[in-house]
C-alpha atoms as a PDB file:
ATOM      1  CA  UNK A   1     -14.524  -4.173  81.902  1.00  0.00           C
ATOM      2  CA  UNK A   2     -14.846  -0.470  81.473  1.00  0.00           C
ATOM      3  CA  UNK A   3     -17.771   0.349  83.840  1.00  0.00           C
ATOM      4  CA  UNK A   4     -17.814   3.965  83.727  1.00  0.00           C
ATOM      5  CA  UNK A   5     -14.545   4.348  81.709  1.00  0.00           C
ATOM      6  CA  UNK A   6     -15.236   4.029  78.106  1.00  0.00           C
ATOM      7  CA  UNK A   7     -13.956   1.374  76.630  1.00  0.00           C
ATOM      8  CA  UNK A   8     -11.141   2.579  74.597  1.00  0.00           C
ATOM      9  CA  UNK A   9      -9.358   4.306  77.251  1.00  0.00           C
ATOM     10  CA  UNK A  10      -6.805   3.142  79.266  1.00  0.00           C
ATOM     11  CA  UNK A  11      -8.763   2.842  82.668  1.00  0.00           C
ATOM     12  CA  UNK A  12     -11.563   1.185  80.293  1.00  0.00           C
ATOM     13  CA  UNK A  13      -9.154  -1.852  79.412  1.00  0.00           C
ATOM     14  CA  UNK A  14      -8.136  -2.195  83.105  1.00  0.00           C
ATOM     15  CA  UNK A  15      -9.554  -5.343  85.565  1.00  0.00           C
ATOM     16  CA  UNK A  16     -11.655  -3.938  88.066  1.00  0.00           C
ATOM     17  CA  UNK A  17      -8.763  -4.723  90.145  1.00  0.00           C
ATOM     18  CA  UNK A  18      -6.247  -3.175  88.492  1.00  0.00           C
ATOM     19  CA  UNK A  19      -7.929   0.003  87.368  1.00  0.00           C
ATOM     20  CA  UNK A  20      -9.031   0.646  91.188  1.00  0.00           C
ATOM     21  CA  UNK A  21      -5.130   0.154  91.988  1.00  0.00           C
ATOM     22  CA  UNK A  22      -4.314   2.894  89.589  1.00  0.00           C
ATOM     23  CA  UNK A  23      -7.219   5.558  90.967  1.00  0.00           C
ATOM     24  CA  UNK A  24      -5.469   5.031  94.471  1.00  0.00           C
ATOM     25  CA  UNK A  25      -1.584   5.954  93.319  1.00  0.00           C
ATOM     26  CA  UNK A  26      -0.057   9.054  92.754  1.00  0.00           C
ATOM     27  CA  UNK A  27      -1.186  12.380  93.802  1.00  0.00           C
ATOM     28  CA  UNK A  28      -4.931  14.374  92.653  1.00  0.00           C
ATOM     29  CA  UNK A  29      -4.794  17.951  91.005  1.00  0.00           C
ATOM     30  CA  UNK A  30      -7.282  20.009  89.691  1.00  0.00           C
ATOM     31  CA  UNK A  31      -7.012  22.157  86.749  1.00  0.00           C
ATOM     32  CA  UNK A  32      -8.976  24.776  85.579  1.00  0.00           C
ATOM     33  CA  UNK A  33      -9.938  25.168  81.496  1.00  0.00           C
ATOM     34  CA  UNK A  34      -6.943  26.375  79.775  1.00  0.00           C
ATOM     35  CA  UNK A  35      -4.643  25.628  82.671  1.00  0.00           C
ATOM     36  CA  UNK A  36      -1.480  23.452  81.134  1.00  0.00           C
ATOM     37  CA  UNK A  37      -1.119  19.748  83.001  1.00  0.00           C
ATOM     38  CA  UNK A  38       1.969  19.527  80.856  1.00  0.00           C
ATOM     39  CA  UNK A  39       4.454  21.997  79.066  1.00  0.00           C
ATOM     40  CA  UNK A  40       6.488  20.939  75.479  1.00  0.00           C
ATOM     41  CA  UNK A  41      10.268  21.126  76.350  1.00  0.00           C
ATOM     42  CA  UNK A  42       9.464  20.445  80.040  1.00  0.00           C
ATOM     43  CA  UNK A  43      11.767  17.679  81.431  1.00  0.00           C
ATOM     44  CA  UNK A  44       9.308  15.908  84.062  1.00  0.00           C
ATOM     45  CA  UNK A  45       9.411  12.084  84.139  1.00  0.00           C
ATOM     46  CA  UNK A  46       5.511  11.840  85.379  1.00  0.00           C
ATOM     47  CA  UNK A  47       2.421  10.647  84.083  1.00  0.00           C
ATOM     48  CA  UNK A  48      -0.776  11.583  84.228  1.00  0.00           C
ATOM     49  CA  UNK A  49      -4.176   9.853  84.642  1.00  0.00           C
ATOM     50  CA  UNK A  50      -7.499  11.359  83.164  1.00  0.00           C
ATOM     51  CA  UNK A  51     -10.135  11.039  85.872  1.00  0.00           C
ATOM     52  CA  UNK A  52     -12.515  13.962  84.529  1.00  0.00           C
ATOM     53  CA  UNK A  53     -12.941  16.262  81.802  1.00  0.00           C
ATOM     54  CA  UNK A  54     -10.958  16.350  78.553  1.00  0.00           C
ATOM     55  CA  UNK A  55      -7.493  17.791  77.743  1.00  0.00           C
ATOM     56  CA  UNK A  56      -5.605  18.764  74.065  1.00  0.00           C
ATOM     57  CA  UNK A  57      -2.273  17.319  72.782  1.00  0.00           C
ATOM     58  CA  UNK A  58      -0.625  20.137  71.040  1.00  0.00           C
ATOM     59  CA  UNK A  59       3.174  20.878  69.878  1.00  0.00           C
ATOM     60  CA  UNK A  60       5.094  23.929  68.384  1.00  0.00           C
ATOM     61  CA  UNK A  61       7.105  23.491  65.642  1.00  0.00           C
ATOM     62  CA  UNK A  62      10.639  25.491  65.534  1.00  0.00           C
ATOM     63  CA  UNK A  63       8.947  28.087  63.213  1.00  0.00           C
ATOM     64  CA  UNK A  64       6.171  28.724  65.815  1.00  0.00           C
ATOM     65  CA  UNK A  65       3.622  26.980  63.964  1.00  0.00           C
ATOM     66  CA  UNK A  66       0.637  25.365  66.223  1.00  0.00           C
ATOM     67  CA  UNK A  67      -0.361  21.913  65.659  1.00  0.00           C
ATOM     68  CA  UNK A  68      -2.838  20.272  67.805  1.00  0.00           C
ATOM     69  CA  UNK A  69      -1.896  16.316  67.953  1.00  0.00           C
ATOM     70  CA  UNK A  70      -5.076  14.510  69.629  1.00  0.00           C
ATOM     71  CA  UNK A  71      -7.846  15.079  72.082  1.00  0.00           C
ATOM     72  CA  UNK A  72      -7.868  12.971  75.688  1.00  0.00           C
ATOM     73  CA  UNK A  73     -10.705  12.071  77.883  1.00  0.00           C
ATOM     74  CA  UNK A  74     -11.423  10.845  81.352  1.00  0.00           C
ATOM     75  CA  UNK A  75      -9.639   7.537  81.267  1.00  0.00           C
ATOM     76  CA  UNK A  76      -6.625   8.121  79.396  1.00  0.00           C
ATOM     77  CA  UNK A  77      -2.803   8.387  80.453  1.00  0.00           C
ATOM     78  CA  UNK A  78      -1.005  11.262  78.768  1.00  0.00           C
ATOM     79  CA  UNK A  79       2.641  11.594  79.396  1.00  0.00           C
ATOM     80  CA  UNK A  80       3.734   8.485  79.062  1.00  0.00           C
ATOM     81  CA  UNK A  81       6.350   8.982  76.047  1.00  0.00           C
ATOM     82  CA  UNK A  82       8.573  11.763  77.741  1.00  0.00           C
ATOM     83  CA  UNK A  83       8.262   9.283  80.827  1.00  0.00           C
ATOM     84  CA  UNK A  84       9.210   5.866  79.112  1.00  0.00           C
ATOM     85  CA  UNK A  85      11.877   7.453  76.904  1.00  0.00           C
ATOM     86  CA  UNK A  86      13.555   9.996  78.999  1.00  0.00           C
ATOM     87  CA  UNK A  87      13.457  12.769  76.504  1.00  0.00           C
ATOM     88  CA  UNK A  88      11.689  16.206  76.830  1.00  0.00           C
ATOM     89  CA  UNK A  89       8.172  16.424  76.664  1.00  0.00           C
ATOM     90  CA  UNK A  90       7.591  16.446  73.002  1.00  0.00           C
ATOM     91  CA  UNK A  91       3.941  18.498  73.287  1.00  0.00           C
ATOM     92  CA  UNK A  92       1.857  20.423  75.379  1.00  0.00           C
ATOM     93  CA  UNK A  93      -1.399  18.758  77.784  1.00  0.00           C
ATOM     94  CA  UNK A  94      -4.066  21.435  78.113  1.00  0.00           C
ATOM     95  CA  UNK A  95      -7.278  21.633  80.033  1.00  0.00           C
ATOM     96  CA  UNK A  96     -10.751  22.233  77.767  1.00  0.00           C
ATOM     97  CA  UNK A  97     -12.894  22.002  80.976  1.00  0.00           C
ATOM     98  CA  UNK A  98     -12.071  21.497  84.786  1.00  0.00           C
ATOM     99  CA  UNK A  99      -9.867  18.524  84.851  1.00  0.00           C
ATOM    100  CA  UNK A 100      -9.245  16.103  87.433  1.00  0.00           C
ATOM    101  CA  UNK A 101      -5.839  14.069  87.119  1.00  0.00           C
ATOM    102  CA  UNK A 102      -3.493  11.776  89.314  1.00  0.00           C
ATOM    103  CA  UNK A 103      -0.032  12.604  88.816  1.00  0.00           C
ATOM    104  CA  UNK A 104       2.223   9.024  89.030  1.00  0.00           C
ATOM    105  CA  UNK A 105       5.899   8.945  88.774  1.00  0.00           C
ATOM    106  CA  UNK A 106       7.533   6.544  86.170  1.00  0.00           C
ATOM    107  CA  UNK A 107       8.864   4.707  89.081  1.00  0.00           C
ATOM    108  CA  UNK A 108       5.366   3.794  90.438  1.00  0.00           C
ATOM    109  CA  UNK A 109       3.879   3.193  86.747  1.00  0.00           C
ATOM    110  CA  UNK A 110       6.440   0.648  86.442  1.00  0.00           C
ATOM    111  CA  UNK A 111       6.099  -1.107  89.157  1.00  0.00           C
ATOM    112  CA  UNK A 112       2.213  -0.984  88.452  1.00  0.00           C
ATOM    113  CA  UNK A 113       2.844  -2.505  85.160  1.00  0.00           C
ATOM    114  CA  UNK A 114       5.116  -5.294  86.088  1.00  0.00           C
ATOM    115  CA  UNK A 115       2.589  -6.734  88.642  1.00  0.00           C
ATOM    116  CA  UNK A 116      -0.324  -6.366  86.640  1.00  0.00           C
ATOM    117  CA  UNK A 117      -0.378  -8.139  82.989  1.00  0.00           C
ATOM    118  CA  UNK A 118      -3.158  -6.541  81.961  1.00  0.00           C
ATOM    119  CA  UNK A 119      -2.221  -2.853  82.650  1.00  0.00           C
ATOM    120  CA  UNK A 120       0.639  -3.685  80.561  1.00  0.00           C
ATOM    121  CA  UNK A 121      -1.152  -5.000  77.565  1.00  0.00           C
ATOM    122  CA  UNK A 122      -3.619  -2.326  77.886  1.00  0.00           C
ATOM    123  CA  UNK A 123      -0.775   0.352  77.738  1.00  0.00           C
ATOM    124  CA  UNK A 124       0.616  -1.294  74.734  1.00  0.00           C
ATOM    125  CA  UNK A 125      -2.841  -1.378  72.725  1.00  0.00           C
ATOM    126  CA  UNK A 126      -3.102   2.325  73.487  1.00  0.00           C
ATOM    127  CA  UNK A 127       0.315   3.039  72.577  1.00  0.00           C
ATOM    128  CA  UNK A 128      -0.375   0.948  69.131  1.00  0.00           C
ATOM    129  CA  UNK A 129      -3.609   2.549  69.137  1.00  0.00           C
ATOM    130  CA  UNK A 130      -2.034   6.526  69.149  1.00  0.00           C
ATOM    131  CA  UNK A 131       0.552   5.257  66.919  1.00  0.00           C
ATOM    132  CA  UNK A 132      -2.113   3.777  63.819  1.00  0.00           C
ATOM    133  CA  UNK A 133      -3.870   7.318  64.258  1.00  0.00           C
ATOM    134  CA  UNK A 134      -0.364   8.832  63.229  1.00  0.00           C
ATOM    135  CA  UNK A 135       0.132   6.260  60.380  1.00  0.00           C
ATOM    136  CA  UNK A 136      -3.618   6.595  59.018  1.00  0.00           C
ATOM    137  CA  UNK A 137      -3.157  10.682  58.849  1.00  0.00           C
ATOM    138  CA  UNK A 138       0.150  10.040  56.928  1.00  0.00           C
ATOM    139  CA  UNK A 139      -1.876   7.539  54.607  1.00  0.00           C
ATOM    140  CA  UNK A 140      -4.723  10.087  53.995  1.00  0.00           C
ATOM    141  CA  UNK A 141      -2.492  12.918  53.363  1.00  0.00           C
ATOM    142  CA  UNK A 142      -1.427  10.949  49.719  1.00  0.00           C
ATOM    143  CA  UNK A 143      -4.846   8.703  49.078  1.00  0.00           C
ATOM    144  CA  UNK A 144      -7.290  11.491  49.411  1.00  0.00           C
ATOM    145  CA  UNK A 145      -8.041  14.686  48.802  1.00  0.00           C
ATOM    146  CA  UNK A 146      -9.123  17.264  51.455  1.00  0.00           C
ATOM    147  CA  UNK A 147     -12.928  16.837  51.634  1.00  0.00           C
ATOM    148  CA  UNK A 148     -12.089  13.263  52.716  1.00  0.00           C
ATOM    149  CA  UNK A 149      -9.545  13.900  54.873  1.00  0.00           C
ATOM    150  CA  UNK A 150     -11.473  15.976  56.658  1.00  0.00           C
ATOM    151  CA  UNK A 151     -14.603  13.693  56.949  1.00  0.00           C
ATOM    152  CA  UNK A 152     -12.204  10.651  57.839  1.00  0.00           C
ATOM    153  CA  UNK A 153     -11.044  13.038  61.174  1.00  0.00           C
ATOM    154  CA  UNK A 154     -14.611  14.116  61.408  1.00  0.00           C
ATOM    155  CA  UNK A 155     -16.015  10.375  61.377  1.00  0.00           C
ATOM    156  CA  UNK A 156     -12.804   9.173  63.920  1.00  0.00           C
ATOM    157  CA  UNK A 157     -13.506  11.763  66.243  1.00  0.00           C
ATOM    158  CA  UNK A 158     -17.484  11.153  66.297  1.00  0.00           C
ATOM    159  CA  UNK A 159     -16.742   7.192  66.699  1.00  0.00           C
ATOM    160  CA  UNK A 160     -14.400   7.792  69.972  1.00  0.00           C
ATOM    161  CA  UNK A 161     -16.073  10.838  71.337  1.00  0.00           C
ATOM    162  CA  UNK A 162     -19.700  11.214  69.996  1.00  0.00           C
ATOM    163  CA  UNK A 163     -22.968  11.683  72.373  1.00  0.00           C
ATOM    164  CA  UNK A 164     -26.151  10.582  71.644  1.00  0.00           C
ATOM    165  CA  UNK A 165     -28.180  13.193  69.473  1.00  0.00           C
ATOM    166  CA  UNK A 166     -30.972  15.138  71.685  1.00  0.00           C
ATOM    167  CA  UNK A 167     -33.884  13.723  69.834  1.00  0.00           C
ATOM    168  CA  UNK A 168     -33.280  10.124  70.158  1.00  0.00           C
ATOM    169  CA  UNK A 169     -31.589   9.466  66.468  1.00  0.00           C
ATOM    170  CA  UNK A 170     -29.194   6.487  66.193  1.00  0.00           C
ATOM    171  CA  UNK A 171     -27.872   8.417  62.660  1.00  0.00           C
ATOM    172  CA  UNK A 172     -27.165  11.486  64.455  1.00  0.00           C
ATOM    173  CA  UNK A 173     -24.805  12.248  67.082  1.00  0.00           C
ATOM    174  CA  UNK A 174     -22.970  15.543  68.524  1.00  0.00           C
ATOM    175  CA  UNK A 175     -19.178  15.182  68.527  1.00  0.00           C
ATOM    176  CA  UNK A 176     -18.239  15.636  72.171  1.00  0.00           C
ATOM    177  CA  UNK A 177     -15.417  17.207  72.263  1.00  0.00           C
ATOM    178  CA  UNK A 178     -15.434  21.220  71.403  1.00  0.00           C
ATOM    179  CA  UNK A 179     -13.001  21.952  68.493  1.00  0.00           C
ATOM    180  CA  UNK A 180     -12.254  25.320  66.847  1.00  0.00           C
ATOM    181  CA  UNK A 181     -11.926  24.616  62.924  1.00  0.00           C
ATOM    182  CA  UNK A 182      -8.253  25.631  62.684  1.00  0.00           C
ATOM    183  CA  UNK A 183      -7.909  22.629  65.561  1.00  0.00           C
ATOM    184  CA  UNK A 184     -10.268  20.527  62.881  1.00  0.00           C
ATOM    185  CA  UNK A 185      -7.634  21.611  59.989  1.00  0.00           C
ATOM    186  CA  UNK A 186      -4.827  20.783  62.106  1.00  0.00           C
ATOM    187  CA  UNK A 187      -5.957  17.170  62.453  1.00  0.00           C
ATOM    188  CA  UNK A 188      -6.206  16.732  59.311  1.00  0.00           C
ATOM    189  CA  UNK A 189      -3.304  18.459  57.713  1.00  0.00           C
ATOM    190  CA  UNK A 190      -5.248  21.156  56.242  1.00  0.00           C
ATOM    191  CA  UNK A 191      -5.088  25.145  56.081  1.00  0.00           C
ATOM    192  CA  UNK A 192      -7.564  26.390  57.486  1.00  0.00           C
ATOM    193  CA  UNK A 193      -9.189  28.126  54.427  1.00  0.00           C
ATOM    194  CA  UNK A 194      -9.424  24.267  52.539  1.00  0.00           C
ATOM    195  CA  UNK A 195     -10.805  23.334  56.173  1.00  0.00           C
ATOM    196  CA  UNK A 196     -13.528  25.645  55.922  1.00  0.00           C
ATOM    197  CA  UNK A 197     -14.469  24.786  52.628  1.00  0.00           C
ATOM    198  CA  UNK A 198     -14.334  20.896  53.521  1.00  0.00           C
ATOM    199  CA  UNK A 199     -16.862  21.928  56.439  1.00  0.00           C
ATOM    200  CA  UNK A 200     -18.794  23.436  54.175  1.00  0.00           C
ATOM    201  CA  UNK A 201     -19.225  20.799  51.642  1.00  0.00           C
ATOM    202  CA  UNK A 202     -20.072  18.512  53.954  1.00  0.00           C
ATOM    203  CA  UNK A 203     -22.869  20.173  55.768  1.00  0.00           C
ATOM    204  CA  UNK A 204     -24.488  21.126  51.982  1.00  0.00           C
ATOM    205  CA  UNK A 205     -24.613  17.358  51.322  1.00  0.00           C
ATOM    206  CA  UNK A 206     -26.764  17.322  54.987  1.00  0.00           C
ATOM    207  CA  UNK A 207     -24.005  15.059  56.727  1.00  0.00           C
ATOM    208  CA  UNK A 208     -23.303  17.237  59.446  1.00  0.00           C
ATOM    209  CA  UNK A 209     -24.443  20.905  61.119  1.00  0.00           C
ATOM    210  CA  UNK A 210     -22.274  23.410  62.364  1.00  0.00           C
ATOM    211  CA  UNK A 211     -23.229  25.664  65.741  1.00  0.00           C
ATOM    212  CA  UNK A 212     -20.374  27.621  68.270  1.00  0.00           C
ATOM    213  CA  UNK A 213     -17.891  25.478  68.445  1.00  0.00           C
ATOM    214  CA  UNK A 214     -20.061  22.706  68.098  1.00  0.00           C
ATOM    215  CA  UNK A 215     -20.518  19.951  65.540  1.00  0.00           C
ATOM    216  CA  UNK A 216     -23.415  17.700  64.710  1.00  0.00           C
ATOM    217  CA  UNK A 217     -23.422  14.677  62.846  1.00  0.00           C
ATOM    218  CA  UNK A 218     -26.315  14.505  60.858  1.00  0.00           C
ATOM    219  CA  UNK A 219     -26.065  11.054  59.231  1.00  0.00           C
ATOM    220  CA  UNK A 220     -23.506   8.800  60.852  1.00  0.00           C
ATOM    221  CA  UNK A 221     -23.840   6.206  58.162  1.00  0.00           C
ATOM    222  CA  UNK A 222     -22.896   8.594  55.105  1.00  0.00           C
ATOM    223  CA  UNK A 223     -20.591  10.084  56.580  1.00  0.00           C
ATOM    224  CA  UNK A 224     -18.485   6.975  57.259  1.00  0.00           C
ATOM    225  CA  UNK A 225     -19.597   6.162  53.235  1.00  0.00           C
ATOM    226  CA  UNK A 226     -18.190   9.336  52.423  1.00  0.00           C
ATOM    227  CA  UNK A 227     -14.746   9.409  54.338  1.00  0.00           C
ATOM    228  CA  UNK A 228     -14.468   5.800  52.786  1.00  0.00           C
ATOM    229  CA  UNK A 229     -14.350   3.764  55.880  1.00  0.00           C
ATOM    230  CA  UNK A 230     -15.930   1.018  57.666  1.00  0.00           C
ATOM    231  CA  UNK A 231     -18.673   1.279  60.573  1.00  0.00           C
ATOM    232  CA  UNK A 232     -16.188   0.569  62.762  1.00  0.00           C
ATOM    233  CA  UNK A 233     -12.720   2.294  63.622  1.00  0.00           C
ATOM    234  CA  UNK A 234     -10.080   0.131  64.372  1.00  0.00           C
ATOM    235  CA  UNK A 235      -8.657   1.790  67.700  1.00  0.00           C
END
């Protein structure tokens, strides 16, 4: 299971079988970095598959403010709730890097899911999987306070998304996915001036380093003791 799909994504929970069934449907589009795949409002009934590079969930509330709602890699499907409930697209998909995606209609999705049991269960877990994400930001928002919060979206991202730290530490790792810190505050409820001083208390206690738009996790294990959670993130 998963070959070169990690393991958490939708391909990754796929039978060999099944997932090569799903790389063969729809139709392939590139998209450059900061292209949209998929616009809030927009009434499209398509889905699309991940097959390279890494997209942002964001929505606009009616007062204009920005709110970015999850990161995507090669792997994942995005689209699927406009699809499934025949209702406006309820965010908008955009590129981070050159993308590579396979556009499927609902029809052919379907019809995909009926014959294979395990592309159904595995759109289900990541449907229940998105959907404990949303519950466990609503939790945090009244258990703890901001340092916390932040570390707990810090130490979530790192344990879906990390890559192995240059110099070979187990403790360290670089979070994967470039995030601006107002996109950081947004995941974790936060204005952006608490966000900044969350960032900063954690790298003076030596649990991560900041760089451009890059994060490092200094010491994986702390941090997890800090944001109060186990080793490993049930998603």
């Amino acid at each position: 299971m998963g070959d070169e799909w990690p393991a958490f994504t939708f391909l990754g929970k796929l039978r060999k079988e099944t997932r090569d069934e799903f790389l063969r449907q729809g139709i392939r589009k590139n998209y450059s970095p900061h292209q949209p795949l998929l616009q809030q409002g927009d009434s499209s009934r398509h889905v699309l598959l991940i097959t390279s590079g890494v997209v942002k969930v964001a929505a606009t509330s009616e007062s204009g403010y920005d709110v970015l709602l999850a990161v995507r890699i090669a792997g994942d499907l995005v689209g699927e709730m406009a699809a499934f409930e025949e209702l406006p697209r309820s965010g908008t998909v955009m590129a981070c890097s050159e993308v590579s995606a396979r556009i499927i209609q609902l029809q052919v999705l379907e019809s995909l899911l009926g014959r294979h049991p395990d592309a159904m269960r595995a759109i289900l877990r990541m449907l229940s999987a998105r959907l404990r994400w949303a519950n466990r930001r609503r939790i945090d928002y009244k258990a703890y306070d901001a340092p916390t919060r932040f570390a707990r979206v810090l130490a979530e991202l790192s344990q879906a998304y990390a890559q192995p730290a240059p110099d070979g530490d187990t403790d360290r790792c670089v979070l994967g996915v470039t995030l601006t810190q107002r996109e950081l505050a947004s995941l974790a409820g936060l204005a952006l001036p608490t966000a900044e001083k969350c960032l900063a208390t954690l790298t003076a206690q030596g649990l991560v380093q900041c760089s451009y738009r890059n994060i490092t996790i200094c010491d994986v294990p702390k941090l997890l003791e800090f944001a109060k959670l186990d080793s490993e993130i049930p998603y």
